[in-house]
Protein backbone atom coordinates (compact mmCIF):
# COMPACT_ATOMS: atom_id res chain seq x y z
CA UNK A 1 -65.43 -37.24 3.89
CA UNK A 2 -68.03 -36.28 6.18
CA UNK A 3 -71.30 -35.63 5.39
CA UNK A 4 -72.38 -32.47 7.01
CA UNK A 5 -76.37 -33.13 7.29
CA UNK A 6 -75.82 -36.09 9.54
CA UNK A 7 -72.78 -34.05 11.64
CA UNK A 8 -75.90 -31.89 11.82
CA UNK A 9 -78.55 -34.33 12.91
CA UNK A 10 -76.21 -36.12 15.50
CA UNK A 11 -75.26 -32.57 16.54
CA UNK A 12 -78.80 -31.71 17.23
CA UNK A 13 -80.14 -34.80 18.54
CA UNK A 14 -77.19 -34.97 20.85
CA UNK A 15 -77.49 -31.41 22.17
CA UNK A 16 -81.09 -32.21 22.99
CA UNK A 17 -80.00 -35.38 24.64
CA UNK A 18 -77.56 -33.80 27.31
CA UNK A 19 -78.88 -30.14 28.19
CA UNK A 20 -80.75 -32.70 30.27
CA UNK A 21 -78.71 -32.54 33.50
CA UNK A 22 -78.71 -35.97 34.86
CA UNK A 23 -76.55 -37.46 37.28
CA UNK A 24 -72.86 -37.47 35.68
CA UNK A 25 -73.96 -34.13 34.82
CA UNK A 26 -74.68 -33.08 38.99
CA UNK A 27 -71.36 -35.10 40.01
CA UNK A 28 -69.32 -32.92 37.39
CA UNK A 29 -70.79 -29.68 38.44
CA UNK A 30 -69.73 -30.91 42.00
CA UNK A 31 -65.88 -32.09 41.00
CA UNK A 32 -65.78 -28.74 38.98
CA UNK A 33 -66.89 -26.50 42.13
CA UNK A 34 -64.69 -28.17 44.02
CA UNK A 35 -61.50 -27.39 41.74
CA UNK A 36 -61.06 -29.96 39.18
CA UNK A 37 -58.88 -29.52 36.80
CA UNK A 38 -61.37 -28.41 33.71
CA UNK A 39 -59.57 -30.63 30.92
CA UNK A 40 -60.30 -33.94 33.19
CA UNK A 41 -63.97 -33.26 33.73
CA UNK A 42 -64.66 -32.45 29.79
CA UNK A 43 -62.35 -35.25 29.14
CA UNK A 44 -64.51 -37.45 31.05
CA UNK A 45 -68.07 -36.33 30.27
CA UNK A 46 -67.18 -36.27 26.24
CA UNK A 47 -64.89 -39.36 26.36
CA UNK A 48 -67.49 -41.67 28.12
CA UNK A 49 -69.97 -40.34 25.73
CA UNK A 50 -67.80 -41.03 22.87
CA UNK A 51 -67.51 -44.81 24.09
CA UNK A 52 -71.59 -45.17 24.36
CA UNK A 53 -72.38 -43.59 21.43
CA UNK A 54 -69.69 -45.78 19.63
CA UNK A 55 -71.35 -48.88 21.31
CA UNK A 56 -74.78 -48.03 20.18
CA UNK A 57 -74.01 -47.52 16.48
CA UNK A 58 -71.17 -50.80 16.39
CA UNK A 59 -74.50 -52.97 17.56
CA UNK A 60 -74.55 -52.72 21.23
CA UNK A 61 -78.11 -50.91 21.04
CA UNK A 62 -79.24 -53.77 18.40
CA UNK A 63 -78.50 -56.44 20.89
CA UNK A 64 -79.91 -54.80 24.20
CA UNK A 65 -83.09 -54.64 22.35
CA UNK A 66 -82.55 -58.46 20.99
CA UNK A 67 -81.68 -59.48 24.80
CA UNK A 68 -83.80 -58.20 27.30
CA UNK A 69 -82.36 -60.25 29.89
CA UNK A 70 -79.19 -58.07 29.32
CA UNK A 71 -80.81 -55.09 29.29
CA UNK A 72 -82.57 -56.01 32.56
CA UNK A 73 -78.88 -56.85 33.99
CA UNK A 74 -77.46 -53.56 32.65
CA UNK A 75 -80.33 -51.68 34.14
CA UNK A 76 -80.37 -53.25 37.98
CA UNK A 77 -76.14 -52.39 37.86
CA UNK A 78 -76.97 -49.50 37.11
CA UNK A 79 -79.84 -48.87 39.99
CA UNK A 80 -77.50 -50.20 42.41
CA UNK A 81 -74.65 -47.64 40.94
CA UNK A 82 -76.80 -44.79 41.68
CA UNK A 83 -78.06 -45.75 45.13
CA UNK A 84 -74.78 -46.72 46.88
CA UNK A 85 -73.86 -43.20 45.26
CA UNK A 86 -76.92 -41.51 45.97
CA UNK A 87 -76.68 -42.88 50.06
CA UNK A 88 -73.03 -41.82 50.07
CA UNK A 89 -74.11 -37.85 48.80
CA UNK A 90 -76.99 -38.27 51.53
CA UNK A 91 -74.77 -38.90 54.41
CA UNK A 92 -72.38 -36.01 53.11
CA UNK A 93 -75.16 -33.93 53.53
CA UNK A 94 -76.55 -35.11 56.90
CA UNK A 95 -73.72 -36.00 58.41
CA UNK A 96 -70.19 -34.99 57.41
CA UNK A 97 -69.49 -31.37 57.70
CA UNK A 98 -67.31 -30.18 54.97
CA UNK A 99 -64.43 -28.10 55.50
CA UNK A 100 -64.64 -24.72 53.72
CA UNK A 101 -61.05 -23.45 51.99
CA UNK A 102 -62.19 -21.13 49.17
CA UNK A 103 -61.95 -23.45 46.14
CA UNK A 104 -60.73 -26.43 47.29
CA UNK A 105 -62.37 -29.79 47.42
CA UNK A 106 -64.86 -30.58 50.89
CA UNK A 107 -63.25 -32.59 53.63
CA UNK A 108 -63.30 -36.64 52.85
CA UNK A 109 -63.18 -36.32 49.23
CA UNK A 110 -60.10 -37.60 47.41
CA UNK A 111 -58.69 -36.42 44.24
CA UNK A 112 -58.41 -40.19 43.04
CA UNK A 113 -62.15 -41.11 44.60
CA UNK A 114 -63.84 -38.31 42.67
CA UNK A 115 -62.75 -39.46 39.38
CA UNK A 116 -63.42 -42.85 40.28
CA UNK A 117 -67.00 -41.85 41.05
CA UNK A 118 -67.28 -40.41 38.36
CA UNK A 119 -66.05 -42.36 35.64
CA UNK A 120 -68.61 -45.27 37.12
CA UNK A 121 -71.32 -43.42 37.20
CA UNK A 122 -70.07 -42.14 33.37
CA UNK A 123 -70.13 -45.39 31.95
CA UNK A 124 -72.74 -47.63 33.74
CA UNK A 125 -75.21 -45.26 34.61
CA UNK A 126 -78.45 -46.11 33.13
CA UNK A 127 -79.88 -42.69 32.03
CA UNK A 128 -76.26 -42.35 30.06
CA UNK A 129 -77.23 -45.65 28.78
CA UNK A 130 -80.89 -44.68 27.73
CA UNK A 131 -79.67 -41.31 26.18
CA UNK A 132 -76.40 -42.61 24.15
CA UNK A 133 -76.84 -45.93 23.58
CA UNK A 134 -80.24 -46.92 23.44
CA UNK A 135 -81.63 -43.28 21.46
CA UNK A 136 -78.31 -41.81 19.97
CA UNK A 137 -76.62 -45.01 19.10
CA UNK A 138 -79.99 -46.59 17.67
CA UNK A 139 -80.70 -43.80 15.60
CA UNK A 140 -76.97 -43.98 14.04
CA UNK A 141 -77.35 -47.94 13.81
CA UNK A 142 -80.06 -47.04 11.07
CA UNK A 143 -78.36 -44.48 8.76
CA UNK A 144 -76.18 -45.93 5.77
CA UNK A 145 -72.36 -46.93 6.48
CA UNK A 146 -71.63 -44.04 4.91
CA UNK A 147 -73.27 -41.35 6.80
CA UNK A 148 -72.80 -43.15 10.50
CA UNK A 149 -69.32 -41.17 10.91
CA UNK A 150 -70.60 -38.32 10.24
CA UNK A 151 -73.60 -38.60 12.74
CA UNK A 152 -71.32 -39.84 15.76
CA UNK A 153 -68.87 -36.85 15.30
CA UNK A 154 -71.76 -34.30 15.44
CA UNK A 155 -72.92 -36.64 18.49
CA UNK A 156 -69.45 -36.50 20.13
CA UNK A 157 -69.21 -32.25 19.45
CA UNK A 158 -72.70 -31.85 21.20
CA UNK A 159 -71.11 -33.66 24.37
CA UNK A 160 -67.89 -31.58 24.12
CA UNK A 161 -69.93 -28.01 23.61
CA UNK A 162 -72.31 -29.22 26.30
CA UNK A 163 -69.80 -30.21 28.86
CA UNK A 164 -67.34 -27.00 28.32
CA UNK A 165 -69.93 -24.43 28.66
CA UNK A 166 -71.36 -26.55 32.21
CA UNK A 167 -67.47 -27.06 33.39
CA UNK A 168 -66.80 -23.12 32.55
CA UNK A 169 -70.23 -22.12 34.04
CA UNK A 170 -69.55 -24.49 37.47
CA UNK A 171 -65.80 -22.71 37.94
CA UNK A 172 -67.34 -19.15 37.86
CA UNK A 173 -69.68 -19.95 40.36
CA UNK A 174 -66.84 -21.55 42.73
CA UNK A 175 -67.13 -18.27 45.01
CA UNK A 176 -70.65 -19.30 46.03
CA UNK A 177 -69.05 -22.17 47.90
CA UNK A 178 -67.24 -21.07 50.31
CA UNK A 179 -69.97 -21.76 53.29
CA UNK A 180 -70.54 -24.89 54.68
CA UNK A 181 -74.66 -25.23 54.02
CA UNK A 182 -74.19 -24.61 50.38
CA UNK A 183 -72.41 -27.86 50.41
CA UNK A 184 -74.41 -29.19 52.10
CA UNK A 185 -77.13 -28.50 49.76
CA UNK A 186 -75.23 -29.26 46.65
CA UNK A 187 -74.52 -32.45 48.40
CA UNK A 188 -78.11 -33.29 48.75
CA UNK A 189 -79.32 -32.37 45.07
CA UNK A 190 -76.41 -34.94 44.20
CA UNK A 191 -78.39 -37.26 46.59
CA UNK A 192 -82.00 -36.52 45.39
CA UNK A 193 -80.78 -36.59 41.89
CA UNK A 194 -79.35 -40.14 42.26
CA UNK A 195 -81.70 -41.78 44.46
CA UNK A 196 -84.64 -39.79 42.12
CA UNK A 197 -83.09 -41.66 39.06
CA UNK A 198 -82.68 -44.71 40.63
CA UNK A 199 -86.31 -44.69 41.64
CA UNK A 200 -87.40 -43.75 38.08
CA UNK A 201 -85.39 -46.79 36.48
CA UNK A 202 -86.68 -49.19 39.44
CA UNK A 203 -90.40 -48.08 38.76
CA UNK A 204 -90.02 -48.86 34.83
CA UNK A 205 -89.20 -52.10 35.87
CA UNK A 206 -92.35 -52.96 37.82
């Protein structure tokens, strides 16, 4: 059975982990704008959270902080992840003009590219990492056997009540989209907020 105070705590600590937008967060809100089907993008945000968090509390967060060398690894992927994405939203922005159909995805975006995109960016980027892994999975690495269920389904809900209500939020606002510079400028916060991250992990380095 599980134990409803730690549903509670990983419910809590989760929500306060991702009402943080961070980058998967920004490239959802752009898939769902653009008119992605809503099951895929919650399916995606909750499922790669799922994975992570499951990591963390299995002993994944245990041996990033018993191996810094792999932590140092996972971080620099994850830097160059958010760069080569943060350069590509850049030159969206600056250079390629996207084609405005009410609702519809901008011009030199697949359907299959998106999703790849995104799914990377789910599962290797480093502020997921920090959030899931390293805090939410560390925290449920610590409670009894018992109680670590519990914790990770509360963990898990917070993702899938977070992601629904940004998904459901991002399709009413679709109608704002239908001119050219606000893609443009959704296209560069997906570039600032990439590049900014990448910047943040590269300085923690130093």
């Amino acid at each position: 059975m599980i134990d409803l105070s730690a549903l509670l705590q990983g419910f809590v600590l989760g929500l306060g982990m991702f009402v943080c937008p961070g980058p998967k967060d920004v490239l959802i809100l752009r898939e769902a704008l653009s008119g992605r089907s809503p099951v895929q993008l919650v399916g995606i945000g909750t499922g790669s959270d799922l994975v992570l968090i499951a990591l963390g509390i299995l002993g994944l967060s245990a041996a990033l902080h018993a191996a810094p060398g792999l932590q140092l690894a996972a971080q620099l992927l994850g830097i160059a992840l958010l760069l080569l994405h943060g350069a590509q939203a850049a030159r969206s922005a600056l250079v390629v003009s996207p084609t405005v159909l009410a609702v519809v995805a901008p011009a030199g975006v697949s359907s299959s590219r998106g999703l790849r995109q995104l799914l990377l960016v789910s599962l290797l980027n480093p502020a997921a990492w920090l959030d899931t892994v390293l805090v939410i999975g560390t925290v449920g690495a610590a409670l009894p056997a018992g109680l670590r269920l519990g914790y990770a389904a509360g963990a898990v809900g917070a993702s899938l009540v977070w992601f629904t209500a940004w998904v459901t939020g991002a399709r009413h606002a679709r109608r704002w989209m239908g001119n050219p510079r606000n893609w443009r400028l959704l296209d560069l916060g997906v570039a600032l907020a990439m590049l900014g991250m990448a910047a943040w992990m590269a300085l923690g380095l130093a």
